[in-house]
Protein backbone atom coordinates (compact mmCIF):
# COMPACT_ATOMS: atom_id res chain seq x y z
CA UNK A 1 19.71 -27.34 23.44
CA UNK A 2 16.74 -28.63 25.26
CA UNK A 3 17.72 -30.11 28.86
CA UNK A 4 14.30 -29.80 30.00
CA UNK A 5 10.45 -30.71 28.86
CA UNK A 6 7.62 -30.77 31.14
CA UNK A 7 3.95 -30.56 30.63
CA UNK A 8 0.64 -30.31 32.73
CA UNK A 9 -2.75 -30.79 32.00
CA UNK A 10 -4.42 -27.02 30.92
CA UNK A 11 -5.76 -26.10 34.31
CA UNK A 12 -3.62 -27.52 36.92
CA UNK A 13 -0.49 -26.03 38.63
CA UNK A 14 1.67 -28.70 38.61
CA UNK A 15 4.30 -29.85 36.45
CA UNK A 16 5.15 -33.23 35.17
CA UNK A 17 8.59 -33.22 34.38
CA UNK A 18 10.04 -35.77 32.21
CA UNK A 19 13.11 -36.91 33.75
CA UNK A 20 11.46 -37.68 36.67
CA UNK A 21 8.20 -39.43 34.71
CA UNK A 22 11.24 -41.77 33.39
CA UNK A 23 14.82 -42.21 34.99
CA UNK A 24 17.11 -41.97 32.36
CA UNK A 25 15.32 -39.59 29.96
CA UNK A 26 16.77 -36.78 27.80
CA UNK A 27 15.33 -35.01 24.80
CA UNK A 28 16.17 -36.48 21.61
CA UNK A 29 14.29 -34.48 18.89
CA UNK A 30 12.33 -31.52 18.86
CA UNK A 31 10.21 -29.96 16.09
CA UNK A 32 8.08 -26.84 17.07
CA UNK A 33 8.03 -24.88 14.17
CA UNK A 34 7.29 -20.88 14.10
CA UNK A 35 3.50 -20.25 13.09
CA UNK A 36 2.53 -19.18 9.44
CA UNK A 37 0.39 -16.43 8.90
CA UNK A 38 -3.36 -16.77 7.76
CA UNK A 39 -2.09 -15.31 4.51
CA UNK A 40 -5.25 -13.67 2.28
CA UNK A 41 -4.44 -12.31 -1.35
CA UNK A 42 -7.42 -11.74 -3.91
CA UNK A 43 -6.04 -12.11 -7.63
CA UNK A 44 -6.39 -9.02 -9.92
CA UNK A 45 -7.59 -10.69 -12.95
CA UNK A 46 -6.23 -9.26 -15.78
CA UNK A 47 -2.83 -8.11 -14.25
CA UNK A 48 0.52 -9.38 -12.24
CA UNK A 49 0.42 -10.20 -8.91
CA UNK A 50 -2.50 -10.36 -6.14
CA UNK A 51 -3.83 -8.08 -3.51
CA UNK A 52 -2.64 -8.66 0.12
CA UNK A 53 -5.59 -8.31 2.39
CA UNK A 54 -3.46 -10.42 5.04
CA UNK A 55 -4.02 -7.37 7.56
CA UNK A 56 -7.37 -6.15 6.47
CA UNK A 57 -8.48 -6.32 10.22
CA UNK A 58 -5.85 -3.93 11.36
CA UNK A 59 -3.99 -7.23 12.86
CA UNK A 60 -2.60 -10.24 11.57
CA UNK A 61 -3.47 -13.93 12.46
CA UNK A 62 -1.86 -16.96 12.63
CA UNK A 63 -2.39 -20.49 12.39
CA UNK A 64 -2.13 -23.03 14.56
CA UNK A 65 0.55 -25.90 14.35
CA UNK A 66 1.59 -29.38 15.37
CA UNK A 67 5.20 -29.70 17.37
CA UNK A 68 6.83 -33.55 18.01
CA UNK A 69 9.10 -34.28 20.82
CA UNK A 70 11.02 -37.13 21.05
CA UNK A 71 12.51 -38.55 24.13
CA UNK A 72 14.81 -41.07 24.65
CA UNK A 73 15.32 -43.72 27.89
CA UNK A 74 18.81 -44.81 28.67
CA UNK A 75 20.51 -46.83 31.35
CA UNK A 76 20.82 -45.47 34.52
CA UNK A 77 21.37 -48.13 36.73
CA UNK A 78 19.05 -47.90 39.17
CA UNK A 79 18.08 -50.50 41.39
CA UNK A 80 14.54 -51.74 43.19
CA UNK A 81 14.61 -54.53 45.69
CA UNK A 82 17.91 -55.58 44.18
CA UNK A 83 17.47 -55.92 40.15
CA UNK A 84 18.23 -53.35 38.23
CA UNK A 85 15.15 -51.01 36.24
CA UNK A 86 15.60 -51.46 32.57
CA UNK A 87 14.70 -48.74 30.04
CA UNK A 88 11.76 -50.93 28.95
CA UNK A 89 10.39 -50.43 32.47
CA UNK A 90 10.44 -46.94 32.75
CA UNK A 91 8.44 -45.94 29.92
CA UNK A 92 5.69 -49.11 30.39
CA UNK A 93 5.22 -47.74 34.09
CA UNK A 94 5.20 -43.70 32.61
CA UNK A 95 2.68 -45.14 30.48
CA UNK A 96 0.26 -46.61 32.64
CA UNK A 97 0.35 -43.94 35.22
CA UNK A 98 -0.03 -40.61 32.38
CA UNK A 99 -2.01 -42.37 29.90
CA UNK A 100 -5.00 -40.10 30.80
CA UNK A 101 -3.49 -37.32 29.21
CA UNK A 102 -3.40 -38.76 25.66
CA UNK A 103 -5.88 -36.65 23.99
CA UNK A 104 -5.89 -33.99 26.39
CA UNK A 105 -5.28 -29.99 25.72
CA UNK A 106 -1.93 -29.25 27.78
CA UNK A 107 0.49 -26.78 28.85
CA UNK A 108 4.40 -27.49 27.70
CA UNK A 109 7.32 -26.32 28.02
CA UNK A 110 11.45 -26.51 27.65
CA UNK A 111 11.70 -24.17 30.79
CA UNK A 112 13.24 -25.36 33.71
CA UNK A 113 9.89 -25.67 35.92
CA UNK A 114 12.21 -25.63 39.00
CA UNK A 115 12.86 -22.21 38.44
CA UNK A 116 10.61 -19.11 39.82
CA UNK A 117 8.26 -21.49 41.28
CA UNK A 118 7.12 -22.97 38.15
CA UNK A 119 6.02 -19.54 36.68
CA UNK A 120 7.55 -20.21 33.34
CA UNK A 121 6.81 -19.54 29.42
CA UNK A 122 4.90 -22.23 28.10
CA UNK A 123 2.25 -23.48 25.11
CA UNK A 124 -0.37 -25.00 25.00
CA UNK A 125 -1.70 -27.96 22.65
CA UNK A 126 -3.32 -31.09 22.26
CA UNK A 127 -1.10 -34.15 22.79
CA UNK A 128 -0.98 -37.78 22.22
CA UNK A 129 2.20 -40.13 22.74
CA UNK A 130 3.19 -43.49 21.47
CA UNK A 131 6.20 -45.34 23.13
CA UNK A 132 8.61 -47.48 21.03
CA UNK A 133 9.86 -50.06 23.44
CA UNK A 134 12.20 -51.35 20.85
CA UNK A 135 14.30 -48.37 20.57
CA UNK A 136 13.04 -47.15 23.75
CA UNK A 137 11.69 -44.07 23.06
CA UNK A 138 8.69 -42.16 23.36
CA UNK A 139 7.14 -39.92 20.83
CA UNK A 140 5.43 -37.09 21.67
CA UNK A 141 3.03 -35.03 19.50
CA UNK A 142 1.09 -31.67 20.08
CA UNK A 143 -1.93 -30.60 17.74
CA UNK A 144 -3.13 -27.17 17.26
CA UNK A 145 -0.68 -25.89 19.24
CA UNK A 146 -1.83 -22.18 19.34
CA UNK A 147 0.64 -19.75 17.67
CA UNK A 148 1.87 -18.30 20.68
CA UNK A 149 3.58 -18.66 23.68
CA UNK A 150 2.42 -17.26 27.21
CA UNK A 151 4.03 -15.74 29.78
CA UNK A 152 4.30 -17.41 33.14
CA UNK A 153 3.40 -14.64 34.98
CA UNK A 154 -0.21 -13.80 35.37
CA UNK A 155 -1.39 -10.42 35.39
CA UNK A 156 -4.27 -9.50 37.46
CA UNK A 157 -5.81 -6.35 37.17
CA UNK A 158 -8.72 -5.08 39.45
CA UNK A 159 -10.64 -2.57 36.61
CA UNK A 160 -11.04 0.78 37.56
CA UNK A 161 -14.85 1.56 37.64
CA UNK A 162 -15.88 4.62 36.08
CA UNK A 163 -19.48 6.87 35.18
CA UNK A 164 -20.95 6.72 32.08
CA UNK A 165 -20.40 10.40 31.45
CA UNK A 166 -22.65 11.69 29.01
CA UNK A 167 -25.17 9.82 31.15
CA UNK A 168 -23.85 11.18 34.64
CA UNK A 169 -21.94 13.96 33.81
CA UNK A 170 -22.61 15.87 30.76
CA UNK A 171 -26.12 15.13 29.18
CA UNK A 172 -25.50 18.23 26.52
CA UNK A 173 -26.64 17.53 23.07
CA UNK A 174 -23.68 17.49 20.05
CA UNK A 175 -22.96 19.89 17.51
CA UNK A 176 -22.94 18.04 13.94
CA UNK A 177 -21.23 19.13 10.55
CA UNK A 178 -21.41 17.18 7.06
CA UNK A 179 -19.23 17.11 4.20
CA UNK A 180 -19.72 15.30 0.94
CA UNK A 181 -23.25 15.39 0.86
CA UNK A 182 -26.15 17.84 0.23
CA UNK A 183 -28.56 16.64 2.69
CA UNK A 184 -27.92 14.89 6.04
CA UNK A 185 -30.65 13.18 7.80
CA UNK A 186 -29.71 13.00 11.47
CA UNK A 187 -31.25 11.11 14.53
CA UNK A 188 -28.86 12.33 17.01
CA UNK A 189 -29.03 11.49 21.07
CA UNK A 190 -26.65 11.17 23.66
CA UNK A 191 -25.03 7.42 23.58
CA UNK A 192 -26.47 6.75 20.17
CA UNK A 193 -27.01 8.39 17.01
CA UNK A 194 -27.86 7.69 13.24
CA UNK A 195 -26.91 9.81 9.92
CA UNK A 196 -28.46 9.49 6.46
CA UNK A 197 -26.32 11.20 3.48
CA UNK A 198 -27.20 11.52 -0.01
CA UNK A 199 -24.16 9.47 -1.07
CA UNK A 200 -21.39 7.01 0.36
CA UNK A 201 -18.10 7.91 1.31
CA UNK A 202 -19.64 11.57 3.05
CA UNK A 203 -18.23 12.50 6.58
CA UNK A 204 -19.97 13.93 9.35
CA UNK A 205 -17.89 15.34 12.54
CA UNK A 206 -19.93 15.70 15.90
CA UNK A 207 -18.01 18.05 18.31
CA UNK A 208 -18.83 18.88 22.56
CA UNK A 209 -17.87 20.62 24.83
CA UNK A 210 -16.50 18.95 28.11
CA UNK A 211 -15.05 20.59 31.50
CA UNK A 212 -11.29 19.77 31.32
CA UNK A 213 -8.78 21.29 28.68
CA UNK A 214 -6.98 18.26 28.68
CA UNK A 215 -7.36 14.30 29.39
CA UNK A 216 -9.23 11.23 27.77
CA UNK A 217 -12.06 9.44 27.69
CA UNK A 218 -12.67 5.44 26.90
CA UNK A 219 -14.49 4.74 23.89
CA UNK A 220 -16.63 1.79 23.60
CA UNK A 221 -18.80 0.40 21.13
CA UNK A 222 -21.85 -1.66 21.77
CA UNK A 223 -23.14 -1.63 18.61
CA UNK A 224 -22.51 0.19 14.61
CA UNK A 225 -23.49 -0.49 11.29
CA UNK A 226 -23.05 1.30 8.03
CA UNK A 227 -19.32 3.18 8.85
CA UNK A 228 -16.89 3.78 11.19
CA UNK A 229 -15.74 6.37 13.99
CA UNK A 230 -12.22 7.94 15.45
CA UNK A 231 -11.52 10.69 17.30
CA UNK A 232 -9.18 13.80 16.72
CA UNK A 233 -7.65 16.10 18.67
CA UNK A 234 -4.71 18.46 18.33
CA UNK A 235 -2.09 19.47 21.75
CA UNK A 236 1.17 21.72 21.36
CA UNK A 237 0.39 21.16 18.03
CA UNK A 238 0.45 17.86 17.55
CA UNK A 239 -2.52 15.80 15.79
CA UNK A 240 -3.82 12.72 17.11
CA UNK A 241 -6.30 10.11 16.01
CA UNK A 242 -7.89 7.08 18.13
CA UNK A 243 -10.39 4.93 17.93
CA UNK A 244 -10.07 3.70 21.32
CA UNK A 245 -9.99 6.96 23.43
CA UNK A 246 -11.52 10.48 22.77
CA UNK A 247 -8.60 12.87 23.47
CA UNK A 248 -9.96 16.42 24.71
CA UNK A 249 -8.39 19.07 22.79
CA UNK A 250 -8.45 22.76 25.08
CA UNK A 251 -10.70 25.50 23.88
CA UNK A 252 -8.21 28.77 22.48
CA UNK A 253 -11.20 30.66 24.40
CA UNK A 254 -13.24 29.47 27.24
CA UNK A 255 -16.71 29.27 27.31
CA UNK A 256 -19.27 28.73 30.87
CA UNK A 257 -18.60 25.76 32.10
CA UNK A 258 -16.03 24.36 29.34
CA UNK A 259 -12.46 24.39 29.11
CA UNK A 260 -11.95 21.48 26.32
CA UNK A 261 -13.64 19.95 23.51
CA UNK A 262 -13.65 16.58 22.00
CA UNK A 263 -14.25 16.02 18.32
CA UNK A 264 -16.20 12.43 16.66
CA UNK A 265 -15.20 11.76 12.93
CA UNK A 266 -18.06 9.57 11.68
CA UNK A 267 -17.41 7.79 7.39
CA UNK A 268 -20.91 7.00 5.98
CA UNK A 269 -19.48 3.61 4.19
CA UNK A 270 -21.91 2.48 2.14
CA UNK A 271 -22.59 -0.72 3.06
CA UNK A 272 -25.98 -0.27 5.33
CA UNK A 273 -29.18 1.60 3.88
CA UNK A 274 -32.40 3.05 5.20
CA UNK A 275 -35.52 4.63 3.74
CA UNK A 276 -35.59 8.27 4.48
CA UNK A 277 -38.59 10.91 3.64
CA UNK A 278 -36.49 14.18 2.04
CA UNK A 279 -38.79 17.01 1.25
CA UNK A 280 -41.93 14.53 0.99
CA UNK A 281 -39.77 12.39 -1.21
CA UNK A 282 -39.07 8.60 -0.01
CA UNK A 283 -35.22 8.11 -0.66
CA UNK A 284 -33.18 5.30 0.32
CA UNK A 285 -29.61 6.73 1.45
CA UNK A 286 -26.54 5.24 3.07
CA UNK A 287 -27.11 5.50 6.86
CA UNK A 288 -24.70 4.70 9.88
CA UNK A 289 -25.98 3.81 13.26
CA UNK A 290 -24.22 3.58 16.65
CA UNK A 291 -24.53 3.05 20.33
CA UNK A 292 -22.33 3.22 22.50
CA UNK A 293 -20.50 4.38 25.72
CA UNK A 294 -18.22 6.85 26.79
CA UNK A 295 -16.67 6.83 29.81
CA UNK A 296 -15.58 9.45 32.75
CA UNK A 297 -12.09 10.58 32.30
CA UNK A 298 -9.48 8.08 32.35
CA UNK A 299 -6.61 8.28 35.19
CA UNK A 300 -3.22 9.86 33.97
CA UNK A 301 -0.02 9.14 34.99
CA UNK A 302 2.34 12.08 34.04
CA UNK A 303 0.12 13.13 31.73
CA UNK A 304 -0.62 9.87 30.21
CA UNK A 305 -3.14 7.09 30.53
CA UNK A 306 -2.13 5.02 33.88
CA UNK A 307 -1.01 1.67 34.01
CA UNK A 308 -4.36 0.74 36.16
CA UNK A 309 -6.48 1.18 33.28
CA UNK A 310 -3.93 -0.04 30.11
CA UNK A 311 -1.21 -2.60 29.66
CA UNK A 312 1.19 -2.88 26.86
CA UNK A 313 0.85 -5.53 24.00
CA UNK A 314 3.11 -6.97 21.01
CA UNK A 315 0.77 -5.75 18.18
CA UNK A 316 1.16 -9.54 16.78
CA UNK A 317 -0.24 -11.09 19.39
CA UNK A 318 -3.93 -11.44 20.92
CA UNK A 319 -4.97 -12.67 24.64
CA UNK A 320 -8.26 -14.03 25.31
CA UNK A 321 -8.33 -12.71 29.46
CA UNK A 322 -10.74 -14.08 31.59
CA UNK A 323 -13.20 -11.90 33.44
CA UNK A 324 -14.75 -12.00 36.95
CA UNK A 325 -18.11 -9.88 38.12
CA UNK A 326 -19.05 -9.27 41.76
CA UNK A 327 -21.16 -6.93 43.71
CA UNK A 328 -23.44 -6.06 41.09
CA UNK A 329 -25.81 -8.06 38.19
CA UNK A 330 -24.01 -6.48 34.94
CA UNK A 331 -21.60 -4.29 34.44
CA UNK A 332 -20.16 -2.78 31.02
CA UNK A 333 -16.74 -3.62 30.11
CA UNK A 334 -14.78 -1.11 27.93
CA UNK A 335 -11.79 -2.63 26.10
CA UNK A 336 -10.34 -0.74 23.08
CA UNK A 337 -13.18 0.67 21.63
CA UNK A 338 -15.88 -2.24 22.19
CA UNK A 339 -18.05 -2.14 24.69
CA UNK A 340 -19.31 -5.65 25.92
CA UNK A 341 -22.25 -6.83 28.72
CA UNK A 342 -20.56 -8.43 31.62
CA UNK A 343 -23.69 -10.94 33.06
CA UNK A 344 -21.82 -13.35 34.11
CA UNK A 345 -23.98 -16.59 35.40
CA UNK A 346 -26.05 -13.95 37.65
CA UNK A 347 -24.86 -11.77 40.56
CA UNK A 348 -22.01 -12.18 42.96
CA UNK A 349 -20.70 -14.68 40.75
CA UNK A 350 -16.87 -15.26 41.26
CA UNK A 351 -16.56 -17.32 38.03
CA UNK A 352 -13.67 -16.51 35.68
CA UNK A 353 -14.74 -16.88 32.28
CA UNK A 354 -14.01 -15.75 28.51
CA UNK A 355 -16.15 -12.99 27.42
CA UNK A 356 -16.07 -13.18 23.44
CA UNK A 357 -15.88 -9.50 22.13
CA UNK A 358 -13.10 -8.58 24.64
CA UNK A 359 -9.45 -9.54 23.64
CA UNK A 360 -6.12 -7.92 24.56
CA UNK A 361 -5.21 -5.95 22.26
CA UNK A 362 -8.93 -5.44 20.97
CA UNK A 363 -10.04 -4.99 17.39
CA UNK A 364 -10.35 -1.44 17.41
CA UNK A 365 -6.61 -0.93 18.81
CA UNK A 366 -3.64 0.85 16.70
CA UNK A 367 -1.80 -1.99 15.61
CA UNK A 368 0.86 0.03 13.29
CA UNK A 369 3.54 -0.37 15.44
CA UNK A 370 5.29 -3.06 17.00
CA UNK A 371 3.04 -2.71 20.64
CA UNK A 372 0.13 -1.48 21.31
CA UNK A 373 -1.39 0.21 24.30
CA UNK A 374 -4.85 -1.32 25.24
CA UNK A 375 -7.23 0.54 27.53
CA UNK A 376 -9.52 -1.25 29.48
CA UNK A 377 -12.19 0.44 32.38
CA UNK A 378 -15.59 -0.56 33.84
CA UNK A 379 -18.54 1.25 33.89
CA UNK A 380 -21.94 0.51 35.88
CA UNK A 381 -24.95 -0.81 34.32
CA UNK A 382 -27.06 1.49 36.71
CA UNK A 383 -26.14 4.78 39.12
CA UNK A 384 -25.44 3.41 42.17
CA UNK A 385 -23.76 0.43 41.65
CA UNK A 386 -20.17 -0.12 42.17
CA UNK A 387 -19.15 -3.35 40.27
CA UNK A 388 -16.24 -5.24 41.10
CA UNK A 389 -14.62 -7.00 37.77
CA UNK A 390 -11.08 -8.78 37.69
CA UNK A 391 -9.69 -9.53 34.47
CA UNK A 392 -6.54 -12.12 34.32
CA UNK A 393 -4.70 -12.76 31.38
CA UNK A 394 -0.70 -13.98 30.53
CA UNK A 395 0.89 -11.94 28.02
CA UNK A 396 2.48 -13.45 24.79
CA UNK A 397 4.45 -13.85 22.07
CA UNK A 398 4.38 -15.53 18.41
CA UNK A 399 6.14 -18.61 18.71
């Protein structure tokens, strides 16, 4: 079942394979078990059974896991300078020469790394390995071996850099309604807002007017406490909810300078407060607050979101890309309705590195189905600047 097994330290392109590493070699035992999830239940005291907050994120997560290979070292045979290599050789000399990887984080894999130029599936863990020159074999184990296996293709994507567009484009103020609540305390501005109602649990929807009757915009969170935020629009009838892009919806009547409208749904949670003054009266009331950005319209593709500004996920899985910024100090990166600060080490920097708060899918993503589309753009820290950000990632899979 597994003819091949090759590994590489995390970083480097090429592959150690094993039956050249030790004439004679073939895999004996392998144990790479499938990932369990990070299960979480809360007991109901008093009652059967337990709640399952396993998904409470909108996503589940996995552990990591520990897989054991075990290869074997027969006679082949071989000769050099007239005597014959015993078994026993082979795996003191692969020893000696790849003992600098014991305790190193590598890449492995059962692929055949002679195959598409080495671009194969692989995981990656921790491994150590102990060699049993009695029974000549050598054991091979891999901790925290992440849950999932990555593609050996790596996708490189060139983000598409787009205005901040209630900055750039459309500075007009927001219309507000409230339900659930008497009074509504509102410090409303373009990129940011805050709302104070009486009690948690109220709504407030914030509606504009944009140009277009149809298309999207990215959605990207810098910062939020006290609630949450989607969109909804309605096409041909159809409703639609996101909390990654704002959909426009087209106006049944035009207006100057409007053809479309998009609609915020704000929930007051409960869980941030703030002293408000309420008709000379000092009250403290649930209060969300949020900044963020909204980018210029996304590029369609037959009248959906193109593939330069989304790529397709398993809705299991999560990729940690890494993210390159040139030709400008700081840019903003929009990923799935977070919006991070790309400053990476200074400007003109080249360096690839892991940004924390963006992930592929990212946590504000619709993960009900079995993939998810993730939308990803780049907007300017400043007018005039055209930032130029790469993002590379490998896609995966739970294994």
């Amino acid at each position: 079942m597994y003819e091949h097994f090759s590994f590489r330290l995390e970083g480097q392109t090429e592959w150690i394979k094993i039956k050249d590493a030790m004439a004679g070699s073939y895999v004996s035992i392998v144990e790479n078990p499938t990932p369990e999830p990070k299960y979480d239940y809360s007991e109901i005291p008093g009652a059967s059974g337990a709640i399952d907050t396993t998904e409470a994120a909108g996503r589940v997560f996995f552990n990591n896991k520990t897989a054991r290979v075990v290869v074997g070292v027969a006679e082949t045979g071989e000769k050099f300078f007239g005597m014959e290599i015993k078994p026993l050789t082979w795996i003191r000399m692969f020893k000696d020469s790849l003992s600098y990887l014991n305790g190193r984080r590598v890449q492995f894999t059962f692929s055949d790394v002679d195959e598409n130029g080495g671009n194969v599936p692989f995981q990656v863990g921790r491994m150590t390995f102990d060699c049993n020159y009695k029974e000549h074999l050598v054991e091979f184990s891999f901790s925290e071996v992440e849950p999932f296996r990555y593609s050996g293709t790596e996708v490189q994507k060139t983000l598409i850099v787009l205005s901040n567009y209630e900055v750039t484009n459309n500075t007009d103020a927001w219309s507000y309604t409230w339900s659930g609540s008497d009074d509504c305390i509102a410090d409303d501005h373009v990129t940011n807002f805050a709302f104070s109602l009486d009690t948690a649990g109220g709504q407030v929807v914030r509606t504009k007017y944009v140009g277009g009757a149809s298309g999207f915009f990215a959605f990207g969170i810098k910062s939020i406490v006290g609630g949450e935020i989607w969109f909804e629009w309605t096409t041909d009838g159809v409703s639609h909810r996101s909390r990654t892009v704002a959909g426009v919806e087209p106006l049944e009547q035009q207006i100057p300078n409007a053809s479309g409208m998009i609609r915020m749904v704000i929930i007051v949670d409960g869980s941030y407060y703030e002293w408000k003054t309420v008709n000379g009266v000092r009250r403290f009331m649930p209060t969300i607050r949020c900044d963020y950005i909204l980018s210029n319209y996304l590029p369609l593709s037959v009248g959906e979101i193109a593939n330069s500004v989304s790529d397709t996920f398993k809705s299991n899985t999560i990729v940690r890309p890494t993210v390159s910024l040139t030709r400008a100090e700081k840019a903003f990166i929009i990923c799935d309705g977070v919006c991070s600060e790309l400053n990476l080490l200074g400007a003109f920097t080249e360096t690839n590195v892991i940004v924390p708060r963006v992930a592929l899918p990212n946590v504000m993503a619709d993960f009900s189905g079995s993939e998810v589309k993730s939308v990803f753009c780049v907007v300017p820290s400043a007018e005039g600047q055209s930032p130029n950000v790469v993002m590379k990632y490998r896609k995966a899979e739970v294994f």
